[in-house]
C-alpha atoms as a PDB file:
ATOM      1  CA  UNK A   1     -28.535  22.873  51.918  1.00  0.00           C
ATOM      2  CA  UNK A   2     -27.022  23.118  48.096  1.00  0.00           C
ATOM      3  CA  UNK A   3     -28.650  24.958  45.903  1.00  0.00           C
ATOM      4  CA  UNK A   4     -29.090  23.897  42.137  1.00  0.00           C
ATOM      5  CA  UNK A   5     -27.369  27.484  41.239  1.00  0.00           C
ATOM      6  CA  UNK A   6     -24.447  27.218  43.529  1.00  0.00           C
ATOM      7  CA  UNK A   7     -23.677  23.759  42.654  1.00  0.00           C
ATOM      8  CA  UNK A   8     -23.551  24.412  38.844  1.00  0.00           C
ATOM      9  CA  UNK A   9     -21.567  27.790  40.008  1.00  0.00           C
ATOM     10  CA  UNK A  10     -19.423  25.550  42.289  1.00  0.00           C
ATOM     11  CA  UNK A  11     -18.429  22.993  39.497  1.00  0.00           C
ATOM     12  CA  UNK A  12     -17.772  26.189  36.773  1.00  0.00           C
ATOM     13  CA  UNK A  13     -19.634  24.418  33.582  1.00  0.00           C
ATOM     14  CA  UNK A  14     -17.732  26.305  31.331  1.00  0.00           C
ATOM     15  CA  UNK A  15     -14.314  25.394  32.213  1.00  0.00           C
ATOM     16  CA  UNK A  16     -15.838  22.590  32.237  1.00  0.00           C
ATOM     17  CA  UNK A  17     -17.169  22.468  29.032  1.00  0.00           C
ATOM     18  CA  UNK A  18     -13.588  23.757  27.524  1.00  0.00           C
ATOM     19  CA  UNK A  19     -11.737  21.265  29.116  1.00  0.00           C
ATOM     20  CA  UNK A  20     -14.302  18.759  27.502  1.00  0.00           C
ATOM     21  CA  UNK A  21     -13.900  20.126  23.939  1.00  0.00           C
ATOM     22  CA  UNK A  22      -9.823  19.762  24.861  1.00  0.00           C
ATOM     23  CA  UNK A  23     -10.126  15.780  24.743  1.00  0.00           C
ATOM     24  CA  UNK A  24     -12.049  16.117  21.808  1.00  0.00           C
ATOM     25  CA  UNK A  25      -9.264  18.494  19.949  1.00  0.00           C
ATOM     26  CA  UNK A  26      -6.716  16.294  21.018  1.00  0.00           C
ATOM     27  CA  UNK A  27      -8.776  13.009  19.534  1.00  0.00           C
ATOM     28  CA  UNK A  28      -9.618  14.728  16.432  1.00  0.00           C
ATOM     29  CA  UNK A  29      -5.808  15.783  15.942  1.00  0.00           C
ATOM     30  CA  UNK A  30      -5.060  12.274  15.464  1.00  0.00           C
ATOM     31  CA  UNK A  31      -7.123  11.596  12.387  1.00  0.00           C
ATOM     32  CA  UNK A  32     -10.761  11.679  11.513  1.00  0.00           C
ATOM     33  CA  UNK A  33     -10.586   7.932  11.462  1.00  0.00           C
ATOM     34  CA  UNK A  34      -9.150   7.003  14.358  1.00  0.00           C
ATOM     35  CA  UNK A  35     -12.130   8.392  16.182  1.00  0.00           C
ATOM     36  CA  UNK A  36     -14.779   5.881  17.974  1.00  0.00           C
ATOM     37  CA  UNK A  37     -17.609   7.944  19.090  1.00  0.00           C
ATOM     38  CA  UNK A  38     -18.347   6.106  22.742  1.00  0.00           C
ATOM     39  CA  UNK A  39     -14.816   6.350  23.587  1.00  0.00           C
ATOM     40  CA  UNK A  40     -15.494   9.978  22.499  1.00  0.00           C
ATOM     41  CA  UNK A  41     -18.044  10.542  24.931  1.00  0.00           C
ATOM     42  CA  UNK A  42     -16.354   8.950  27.734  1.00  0.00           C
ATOM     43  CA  UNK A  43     -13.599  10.838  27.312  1.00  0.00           C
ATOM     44  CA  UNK A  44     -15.265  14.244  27.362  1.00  0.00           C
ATOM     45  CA  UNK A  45     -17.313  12.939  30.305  1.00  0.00           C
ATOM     46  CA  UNK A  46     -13.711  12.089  31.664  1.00  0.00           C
ATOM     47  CA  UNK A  47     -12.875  15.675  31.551  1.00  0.00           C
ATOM     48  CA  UNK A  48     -16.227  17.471  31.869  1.00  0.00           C
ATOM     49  CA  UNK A  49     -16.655  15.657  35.766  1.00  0.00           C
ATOM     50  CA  UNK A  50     -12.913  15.839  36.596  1.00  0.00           C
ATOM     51  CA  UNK A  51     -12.664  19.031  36.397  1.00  0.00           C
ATOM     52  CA  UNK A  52     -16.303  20.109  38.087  1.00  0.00           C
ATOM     53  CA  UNK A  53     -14.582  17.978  40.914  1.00  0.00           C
ATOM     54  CA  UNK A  54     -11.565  19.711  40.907  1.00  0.00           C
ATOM     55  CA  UNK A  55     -12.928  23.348  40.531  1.00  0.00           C
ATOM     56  CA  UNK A  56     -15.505  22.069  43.869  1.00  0.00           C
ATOM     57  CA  UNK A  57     -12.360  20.911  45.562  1.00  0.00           C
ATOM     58  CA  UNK A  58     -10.237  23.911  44.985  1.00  0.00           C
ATOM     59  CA  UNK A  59     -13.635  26.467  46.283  1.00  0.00           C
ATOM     60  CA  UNK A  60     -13.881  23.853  49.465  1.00  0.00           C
ATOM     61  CA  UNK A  61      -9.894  24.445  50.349  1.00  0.00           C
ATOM     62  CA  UNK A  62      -9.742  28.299  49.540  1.00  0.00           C
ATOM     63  CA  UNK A  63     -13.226  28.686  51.537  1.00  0.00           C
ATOM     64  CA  UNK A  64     -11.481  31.181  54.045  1.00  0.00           C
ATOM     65  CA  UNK A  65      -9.043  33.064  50.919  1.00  0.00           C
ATOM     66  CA  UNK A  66     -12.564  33.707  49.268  1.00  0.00           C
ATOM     67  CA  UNK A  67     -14.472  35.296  52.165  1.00  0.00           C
ATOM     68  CA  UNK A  68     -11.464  38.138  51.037  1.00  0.00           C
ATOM     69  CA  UNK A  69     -11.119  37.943  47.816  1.00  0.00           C
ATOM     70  CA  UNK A  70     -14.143  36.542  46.698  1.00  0.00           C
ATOM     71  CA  UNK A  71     -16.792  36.581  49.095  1.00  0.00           C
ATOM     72  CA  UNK A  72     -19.486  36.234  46.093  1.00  0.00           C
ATOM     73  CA  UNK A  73     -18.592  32.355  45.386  1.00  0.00           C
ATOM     74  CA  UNK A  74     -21.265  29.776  45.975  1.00  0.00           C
ATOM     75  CA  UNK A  75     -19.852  28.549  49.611  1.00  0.00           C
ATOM     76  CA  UNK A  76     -18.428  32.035  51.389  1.00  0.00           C
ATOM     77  CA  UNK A  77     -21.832  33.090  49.818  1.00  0.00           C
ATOM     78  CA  UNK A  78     -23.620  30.312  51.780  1.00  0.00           C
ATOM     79  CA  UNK A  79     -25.481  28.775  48.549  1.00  0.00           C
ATOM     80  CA  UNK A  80     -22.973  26.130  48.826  1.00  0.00           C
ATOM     81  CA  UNK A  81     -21.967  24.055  52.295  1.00  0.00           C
ATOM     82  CA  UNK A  82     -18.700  23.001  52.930  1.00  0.00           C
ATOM     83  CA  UNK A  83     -19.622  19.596  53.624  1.00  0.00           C
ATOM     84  CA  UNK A  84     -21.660  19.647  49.784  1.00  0.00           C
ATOM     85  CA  UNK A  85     -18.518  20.726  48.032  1.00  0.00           C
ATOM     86  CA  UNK A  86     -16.754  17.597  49.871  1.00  0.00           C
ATOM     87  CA  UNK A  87     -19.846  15.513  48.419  1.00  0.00           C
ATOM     88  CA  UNK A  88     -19.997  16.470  44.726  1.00  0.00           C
ATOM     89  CA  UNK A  89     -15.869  16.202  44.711  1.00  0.00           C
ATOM     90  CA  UNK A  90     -16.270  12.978  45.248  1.00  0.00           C
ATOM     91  CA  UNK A  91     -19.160  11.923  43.121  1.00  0.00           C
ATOM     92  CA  UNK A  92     -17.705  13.837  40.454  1.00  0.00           C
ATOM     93  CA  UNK A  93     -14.411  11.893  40.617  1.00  0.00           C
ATOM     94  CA  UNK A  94     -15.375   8.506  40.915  1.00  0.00           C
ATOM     95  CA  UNK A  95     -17.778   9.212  37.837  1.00  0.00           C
ATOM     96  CA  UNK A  96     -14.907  10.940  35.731  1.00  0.00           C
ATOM     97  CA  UNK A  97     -12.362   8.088  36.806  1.00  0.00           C
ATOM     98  CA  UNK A  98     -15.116   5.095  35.772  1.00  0.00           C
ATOM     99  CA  UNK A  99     -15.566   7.072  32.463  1.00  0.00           C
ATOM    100  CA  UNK A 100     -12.112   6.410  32.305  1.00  0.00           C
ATOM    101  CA  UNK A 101     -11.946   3.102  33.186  1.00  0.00           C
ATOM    102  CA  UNK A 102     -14.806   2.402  30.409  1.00  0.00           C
ATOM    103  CA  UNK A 103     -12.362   3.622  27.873  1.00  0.00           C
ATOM    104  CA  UNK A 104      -8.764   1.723  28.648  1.00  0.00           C
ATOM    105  CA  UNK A 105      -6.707   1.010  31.806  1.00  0.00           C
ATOM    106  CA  UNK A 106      -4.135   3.303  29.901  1.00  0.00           C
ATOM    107  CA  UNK A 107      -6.859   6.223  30.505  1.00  0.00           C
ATOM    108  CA  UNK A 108      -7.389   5.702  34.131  1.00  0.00           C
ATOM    109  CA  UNK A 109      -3.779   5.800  34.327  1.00  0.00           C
ATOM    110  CA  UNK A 110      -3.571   8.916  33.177  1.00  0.00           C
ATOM    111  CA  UNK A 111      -6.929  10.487  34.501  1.00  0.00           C
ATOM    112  CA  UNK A 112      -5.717   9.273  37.896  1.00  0.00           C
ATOM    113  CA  UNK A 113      -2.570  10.781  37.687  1.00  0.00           C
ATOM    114  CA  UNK A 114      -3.841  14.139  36.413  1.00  0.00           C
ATOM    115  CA  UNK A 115      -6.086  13.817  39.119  1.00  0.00           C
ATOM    116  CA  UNK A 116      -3.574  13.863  41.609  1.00  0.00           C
ATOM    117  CA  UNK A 117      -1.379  16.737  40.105  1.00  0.00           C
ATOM    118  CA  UNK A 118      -4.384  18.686  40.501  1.00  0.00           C
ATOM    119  CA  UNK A 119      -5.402  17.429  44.094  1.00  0.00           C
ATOM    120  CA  UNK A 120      -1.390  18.483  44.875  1.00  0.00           C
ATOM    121  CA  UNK A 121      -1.869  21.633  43.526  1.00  0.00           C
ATOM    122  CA  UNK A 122      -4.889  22.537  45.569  1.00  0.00           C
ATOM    123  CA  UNK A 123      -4.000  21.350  48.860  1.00  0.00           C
ATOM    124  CA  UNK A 124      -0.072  22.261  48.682  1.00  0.00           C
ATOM    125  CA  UNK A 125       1.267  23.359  45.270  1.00  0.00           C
ATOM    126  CA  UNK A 126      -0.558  26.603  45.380  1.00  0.00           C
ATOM    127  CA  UNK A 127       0.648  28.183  48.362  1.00  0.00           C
ATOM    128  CA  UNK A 128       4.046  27.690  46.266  1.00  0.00           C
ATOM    129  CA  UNK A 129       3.607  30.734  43.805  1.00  0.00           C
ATOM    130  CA  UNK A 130       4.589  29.808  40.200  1.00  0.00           C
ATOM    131  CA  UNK A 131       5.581  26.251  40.716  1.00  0.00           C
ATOM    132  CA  UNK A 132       1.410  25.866  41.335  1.00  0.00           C
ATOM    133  CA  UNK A 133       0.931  27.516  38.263  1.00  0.00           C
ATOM    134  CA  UNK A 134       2.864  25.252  36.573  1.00  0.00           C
ATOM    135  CA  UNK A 135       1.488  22.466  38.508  1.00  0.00           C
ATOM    136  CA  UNK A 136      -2.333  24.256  37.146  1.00  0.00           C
ATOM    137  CA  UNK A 137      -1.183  24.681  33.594  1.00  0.00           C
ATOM    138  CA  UNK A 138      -0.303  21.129  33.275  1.00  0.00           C
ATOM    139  CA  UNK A 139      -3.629  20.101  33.964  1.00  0.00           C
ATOM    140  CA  UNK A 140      -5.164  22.137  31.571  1.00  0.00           C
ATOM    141  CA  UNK A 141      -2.128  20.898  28.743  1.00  0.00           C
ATOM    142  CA  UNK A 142      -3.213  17.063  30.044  1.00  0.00           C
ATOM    143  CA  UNK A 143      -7.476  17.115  27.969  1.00  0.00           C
ATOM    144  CA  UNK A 144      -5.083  17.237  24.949  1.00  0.00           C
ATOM    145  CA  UNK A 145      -2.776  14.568  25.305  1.00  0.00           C
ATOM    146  CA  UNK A 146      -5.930  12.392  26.786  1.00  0.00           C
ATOM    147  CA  UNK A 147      -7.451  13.040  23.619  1.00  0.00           C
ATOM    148  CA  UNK A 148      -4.605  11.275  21.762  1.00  0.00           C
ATOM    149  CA  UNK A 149      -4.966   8.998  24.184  1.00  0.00           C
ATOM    150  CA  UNK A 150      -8.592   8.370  24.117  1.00  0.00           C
ATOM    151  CA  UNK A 151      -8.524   7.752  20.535  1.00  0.00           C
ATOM    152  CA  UNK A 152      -5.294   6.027  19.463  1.00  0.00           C
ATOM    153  CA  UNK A 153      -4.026   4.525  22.906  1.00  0.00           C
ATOM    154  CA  UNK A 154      -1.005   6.792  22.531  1.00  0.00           C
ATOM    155  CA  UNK A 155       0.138  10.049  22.769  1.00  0.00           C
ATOM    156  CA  UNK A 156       1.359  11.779  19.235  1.00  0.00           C
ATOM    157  CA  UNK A 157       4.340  13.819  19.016  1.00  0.00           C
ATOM    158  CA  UNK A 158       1.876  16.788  17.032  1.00  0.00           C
ATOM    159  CA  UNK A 159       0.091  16.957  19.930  1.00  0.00           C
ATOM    160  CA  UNK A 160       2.841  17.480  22.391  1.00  0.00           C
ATOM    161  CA  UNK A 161       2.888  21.335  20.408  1.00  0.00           C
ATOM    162  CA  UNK A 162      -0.586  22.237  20.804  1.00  0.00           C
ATOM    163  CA  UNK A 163      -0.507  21.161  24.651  1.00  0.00           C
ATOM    164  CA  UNK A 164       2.426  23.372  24.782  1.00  0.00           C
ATOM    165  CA  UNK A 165       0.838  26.023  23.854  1.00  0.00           C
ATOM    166  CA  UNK A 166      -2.133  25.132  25.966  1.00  0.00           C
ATOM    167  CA  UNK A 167       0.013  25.244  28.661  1.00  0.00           C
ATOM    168  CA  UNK A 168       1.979  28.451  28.043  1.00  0.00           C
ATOM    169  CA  UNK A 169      -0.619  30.702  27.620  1.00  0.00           C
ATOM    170  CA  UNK A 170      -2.568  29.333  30.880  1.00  0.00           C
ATOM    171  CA  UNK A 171       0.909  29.867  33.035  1.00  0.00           C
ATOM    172  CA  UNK A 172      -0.125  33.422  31.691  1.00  0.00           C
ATOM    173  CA  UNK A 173      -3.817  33.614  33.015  1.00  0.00           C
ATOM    174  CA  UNK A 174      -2.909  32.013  36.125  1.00  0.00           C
ATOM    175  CA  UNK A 175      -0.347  34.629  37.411  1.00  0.00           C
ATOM    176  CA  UNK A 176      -2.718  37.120  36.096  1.00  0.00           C
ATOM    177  CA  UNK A 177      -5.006  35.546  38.857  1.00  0.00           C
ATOM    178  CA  UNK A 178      -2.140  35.991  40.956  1.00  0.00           C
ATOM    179  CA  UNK A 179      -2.651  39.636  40.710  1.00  0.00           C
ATOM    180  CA  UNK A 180      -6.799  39.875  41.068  1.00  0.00           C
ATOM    181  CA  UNK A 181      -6.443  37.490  44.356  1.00  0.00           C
ATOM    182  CA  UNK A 182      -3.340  39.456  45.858  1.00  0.00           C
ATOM    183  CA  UNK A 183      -4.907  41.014  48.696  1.00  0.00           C
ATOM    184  CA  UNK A 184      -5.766  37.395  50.445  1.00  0.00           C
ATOM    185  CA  UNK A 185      -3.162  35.785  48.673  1.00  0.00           C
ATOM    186  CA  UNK A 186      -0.699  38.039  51.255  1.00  0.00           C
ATOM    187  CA  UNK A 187      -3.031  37.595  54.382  1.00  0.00           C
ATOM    188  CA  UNK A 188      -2.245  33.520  53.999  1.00  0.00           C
ATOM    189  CA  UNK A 189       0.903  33.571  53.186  1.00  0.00           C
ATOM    190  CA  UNK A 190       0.530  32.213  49.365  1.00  0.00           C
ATOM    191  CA  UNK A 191       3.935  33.038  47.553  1.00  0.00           C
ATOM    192  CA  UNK A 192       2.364  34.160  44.095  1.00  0.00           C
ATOM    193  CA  UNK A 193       4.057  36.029  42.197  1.00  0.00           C
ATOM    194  CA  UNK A 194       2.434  39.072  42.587  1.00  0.00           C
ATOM    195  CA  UNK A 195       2.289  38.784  46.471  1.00  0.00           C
ATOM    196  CA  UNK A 196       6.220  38.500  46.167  1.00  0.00           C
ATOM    197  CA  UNK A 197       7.323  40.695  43.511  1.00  0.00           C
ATOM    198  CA  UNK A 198       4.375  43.322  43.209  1.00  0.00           C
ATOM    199  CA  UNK A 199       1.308  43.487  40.337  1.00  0.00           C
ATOM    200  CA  UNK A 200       4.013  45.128  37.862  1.00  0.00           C
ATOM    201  CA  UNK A 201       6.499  42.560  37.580  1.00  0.00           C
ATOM    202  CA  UNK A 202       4.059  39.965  37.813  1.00  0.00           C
ATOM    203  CA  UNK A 203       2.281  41.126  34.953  1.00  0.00           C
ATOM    204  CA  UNK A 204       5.731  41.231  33.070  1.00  0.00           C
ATOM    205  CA  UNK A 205       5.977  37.699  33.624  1.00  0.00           C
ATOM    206  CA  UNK A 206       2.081  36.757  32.398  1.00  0.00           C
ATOM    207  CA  UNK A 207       2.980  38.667  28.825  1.00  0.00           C
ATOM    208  CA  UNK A 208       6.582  36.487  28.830  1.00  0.00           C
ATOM    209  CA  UNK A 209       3.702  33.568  28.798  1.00  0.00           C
ATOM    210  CA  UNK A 210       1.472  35.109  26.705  1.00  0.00           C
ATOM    211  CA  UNK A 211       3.993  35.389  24.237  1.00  0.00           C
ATOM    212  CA  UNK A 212       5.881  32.325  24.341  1.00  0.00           C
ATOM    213  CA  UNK A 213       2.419  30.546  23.429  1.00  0.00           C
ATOM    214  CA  UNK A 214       1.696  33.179  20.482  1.00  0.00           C
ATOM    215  CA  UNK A 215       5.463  32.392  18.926  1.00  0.00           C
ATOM    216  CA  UNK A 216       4.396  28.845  19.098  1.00  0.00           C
ATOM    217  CA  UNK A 217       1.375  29.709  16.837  1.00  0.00           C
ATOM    218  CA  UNK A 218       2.666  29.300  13.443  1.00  0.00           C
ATOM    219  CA  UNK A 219       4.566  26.601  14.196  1.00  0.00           C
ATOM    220  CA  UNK A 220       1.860  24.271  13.333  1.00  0.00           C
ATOM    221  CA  UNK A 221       1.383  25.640  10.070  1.00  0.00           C
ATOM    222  CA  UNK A 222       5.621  25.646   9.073  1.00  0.00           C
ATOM    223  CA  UNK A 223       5.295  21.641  10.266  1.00  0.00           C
ATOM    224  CA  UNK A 224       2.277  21.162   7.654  1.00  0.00           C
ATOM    225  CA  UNK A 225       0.251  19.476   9.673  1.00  0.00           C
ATOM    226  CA  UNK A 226      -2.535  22.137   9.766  1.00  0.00           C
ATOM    227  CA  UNK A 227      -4.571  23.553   6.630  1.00  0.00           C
ATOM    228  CA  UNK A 228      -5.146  27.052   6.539  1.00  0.00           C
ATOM    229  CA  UNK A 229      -8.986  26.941   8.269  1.00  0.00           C
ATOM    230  CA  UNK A 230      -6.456  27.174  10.834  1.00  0.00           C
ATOM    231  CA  UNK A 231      -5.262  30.983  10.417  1.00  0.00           C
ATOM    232  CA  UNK A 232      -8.407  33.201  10.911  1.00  0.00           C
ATOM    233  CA  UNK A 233      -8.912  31.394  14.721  1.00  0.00           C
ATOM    234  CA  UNK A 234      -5.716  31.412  15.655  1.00  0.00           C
ATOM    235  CA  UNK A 235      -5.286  35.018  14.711  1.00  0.00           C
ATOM    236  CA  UNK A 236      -8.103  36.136  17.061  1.00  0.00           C
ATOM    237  CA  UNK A 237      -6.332  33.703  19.908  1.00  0.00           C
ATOM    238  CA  UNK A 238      -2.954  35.224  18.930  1.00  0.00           C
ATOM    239  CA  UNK A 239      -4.112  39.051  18.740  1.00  0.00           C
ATOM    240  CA  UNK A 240      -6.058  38.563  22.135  1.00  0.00           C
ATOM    241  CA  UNK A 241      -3.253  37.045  23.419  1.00  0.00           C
ATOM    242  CA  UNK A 242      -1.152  40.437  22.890  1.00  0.00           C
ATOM    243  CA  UNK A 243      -4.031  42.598  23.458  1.00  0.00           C
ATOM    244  CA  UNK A 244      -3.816  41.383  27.118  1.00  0.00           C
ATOM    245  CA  UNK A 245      -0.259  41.388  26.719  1.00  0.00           C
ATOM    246  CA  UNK A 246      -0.261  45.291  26.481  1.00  0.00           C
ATOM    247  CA  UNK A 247      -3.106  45.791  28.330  1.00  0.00           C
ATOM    248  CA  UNK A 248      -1.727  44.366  31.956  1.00  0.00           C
ATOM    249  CA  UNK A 249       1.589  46.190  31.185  1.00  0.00           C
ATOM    250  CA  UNK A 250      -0.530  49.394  30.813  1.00  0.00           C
ATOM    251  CA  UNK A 251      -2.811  48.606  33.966  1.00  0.00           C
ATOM    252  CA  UNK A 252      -1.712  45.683  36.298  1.00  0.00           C
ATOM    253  CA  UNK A 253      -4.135  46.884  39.081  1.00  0.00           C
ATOM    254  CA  UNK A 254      -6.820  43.896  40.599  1.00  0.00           C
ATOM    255  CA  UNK A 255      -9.812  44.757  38.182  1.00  0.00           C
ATOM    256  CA  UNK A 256      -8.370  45.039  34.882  1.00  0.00           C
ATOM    257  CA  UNK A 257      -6.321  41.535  35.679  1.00  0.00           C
ATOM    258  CA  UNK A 258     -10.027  40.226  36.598  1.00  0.00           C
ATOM    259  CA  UNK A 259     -10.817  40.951  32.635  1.00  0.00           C
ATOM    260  CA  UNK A 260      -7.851  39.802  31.294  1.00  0.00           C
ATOM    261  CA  UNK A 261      -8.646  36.589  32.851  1.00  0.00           C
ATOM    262  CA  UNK A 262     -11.811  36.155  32.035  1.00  0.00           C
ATOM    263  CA  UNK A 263     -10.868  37.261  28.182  1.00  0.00           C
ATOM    264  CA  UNK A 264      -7.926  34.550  28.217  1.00  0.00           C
ATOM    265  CA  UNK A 265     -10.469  31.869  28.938  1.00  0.00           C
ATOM    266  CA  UNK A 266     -12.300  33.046  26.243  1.00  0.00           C
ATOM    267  CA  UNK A 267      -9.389  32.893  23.549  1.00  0.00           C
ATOM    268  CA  UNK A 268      -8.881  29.522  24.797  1.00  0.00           C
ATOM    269  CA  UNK A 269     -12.006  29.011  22.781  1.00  0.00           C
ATOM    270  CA  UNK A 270     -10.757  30.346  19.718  1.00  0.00           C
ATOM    271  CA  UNK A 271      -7.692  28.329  20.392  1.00  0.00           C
ATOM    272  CA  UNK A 272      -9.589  25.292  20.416  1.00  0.00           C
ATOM    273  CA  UNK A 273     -11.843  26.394  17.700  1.00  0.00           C
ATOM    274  CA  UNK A 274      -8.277  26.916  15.541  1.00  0.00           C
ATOM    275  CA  UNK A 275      -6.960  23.247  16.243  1.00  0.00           C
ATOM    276  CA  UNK A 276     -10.107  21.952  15.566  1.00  0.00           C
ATOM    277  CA  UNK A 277     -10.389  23.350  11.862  1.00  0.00           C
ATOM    278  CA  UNK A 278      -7.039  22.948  11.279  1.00  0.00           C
ATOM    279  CA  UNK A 279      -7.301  19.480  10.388  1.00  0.00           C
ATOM    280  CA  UNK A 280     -10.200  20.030   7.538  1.00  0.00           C
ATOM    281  CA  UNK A 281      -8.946  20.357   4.177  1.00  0.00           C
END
């Protein structure tokens, strides 16, 4: 049986919670008064549920990779069943594709479709190595452009940049993970990047990401469509961002890549936090 703990562990509420303030970014980026506060809701509902489901789905399919590499998780752990992670999958997505549904067809569209990138990544794309971290990456790029899409029934051209950089910087964390999961990642056979090229190089190619997404930084500031609220966030985003940079190039061994993971989810925060303010004033 599920326990409350292991359920909320399962579903990762703050990922959760990040990809939720994503739609909301992405809304707000298209003008203060374009913004209708149910569709609002639904949409971060959208994304809040989604992604629980998608995070249960992902524990569910690398049930026997965790018993290695983390053995902690709610289901190797036993707080969680198999057959519950099936369960709240599918509760989660047929409540995060009706909150879609509530706000436009044009929404389910797209919630279905980012649903299914992240169903292929999960089941096949991420046994593939980087083209699953692309595959990843995408989804987290999509609360963005659903945002636009939640608010003006279209995606904006501004907001294309911001998912970018989104996008970028998560290709980054997710080789990173690469590294911290390389010891089952080689058992199974999954062709990450660190599996196939070793922790160094692999570490090379997070800070290439890392550093792509900084250099896209102050492009939102030379296009004017940010006021400067938008500096002092994006700094902290843009010096963690190279902190980790250095720091995995320094020490690519399993635990310090755990940190820099965790701290990349973090700036993602701050990143949010910078797009967010950037539109006051």
């Amino acid at each position: 049986m599920a326990k409350i703990e292991g359920l909320l562990r399962l579903i990762r509420p703050l990922n959760c919670i990040v990809m939720s303030l994503a739609v909301l970014v992405g809304a707000s980026l298209t003008g203060l008064g374009n913004l209708q506060s149910i569709n609002l809701v639904f949409g971060a509902l959208t994304a809040f549920t989604l992604t629980g489901a998608a995070m249960a789905a992902n524990d569910y399919y690398d049930f026997e990779i965790d018993k290695i590499n983390e053995p902690n998780r709610p289901i190797p752990s036993g707080q969680v069943s198999l057959k519950a992670s099936l369960v709240i999958t599918a509760i989660l997505t047929l409540t995060g594709l009706s909150f879609a549904f509530m706000i436009s067809l044009y929404c389910l569209i797209f919630a279905m479709a980012a649903w299914t990138i992240m169903v292929t990544y999960t089941t096949i794309g991420k046994r593939s190595g980087l083209p699953g971290n692309l595959l990843v990456s995408a989804c987290v790029a999509a609360p963005f452009l659903f945002g636009s899409l939640v608010a003006v029934n279209t995606v904006m051209i501004n907001i294309l940049l911001f998912a970018s950089m989104a996008f970028l910087s998560n290709i980054g964390r997710e080789i990173t993970k690469g590294i911290v999961d390389i010891e089952g990642d080689r058992q199974h056979r999954i062709k990450t990047l660190a599996v196939v090229f070793g922790s160094k190089k692999a570490a090379l190619a997070a800070t290439i990401f890392f550093i792509l997404a900084v250099w896209l930084s102050p492009i939102p500031l030379i296009l004017d469509i940010v006021s400067i609220w938008y500096i002092p966030f994006v700094l902290v985003t843009d010096v963690g961002l190279l902190w980790c940079s250095v720091s995995i190039l320094k020490n690519p061994e399993r635990e310090n890549s755990r940190k820099i993971k965790k701290t990349v989810l973090f700036l993602f925060i701050f990143g949010l936090l910078s797009f967010n303010f950037g539109i006051l004033g």
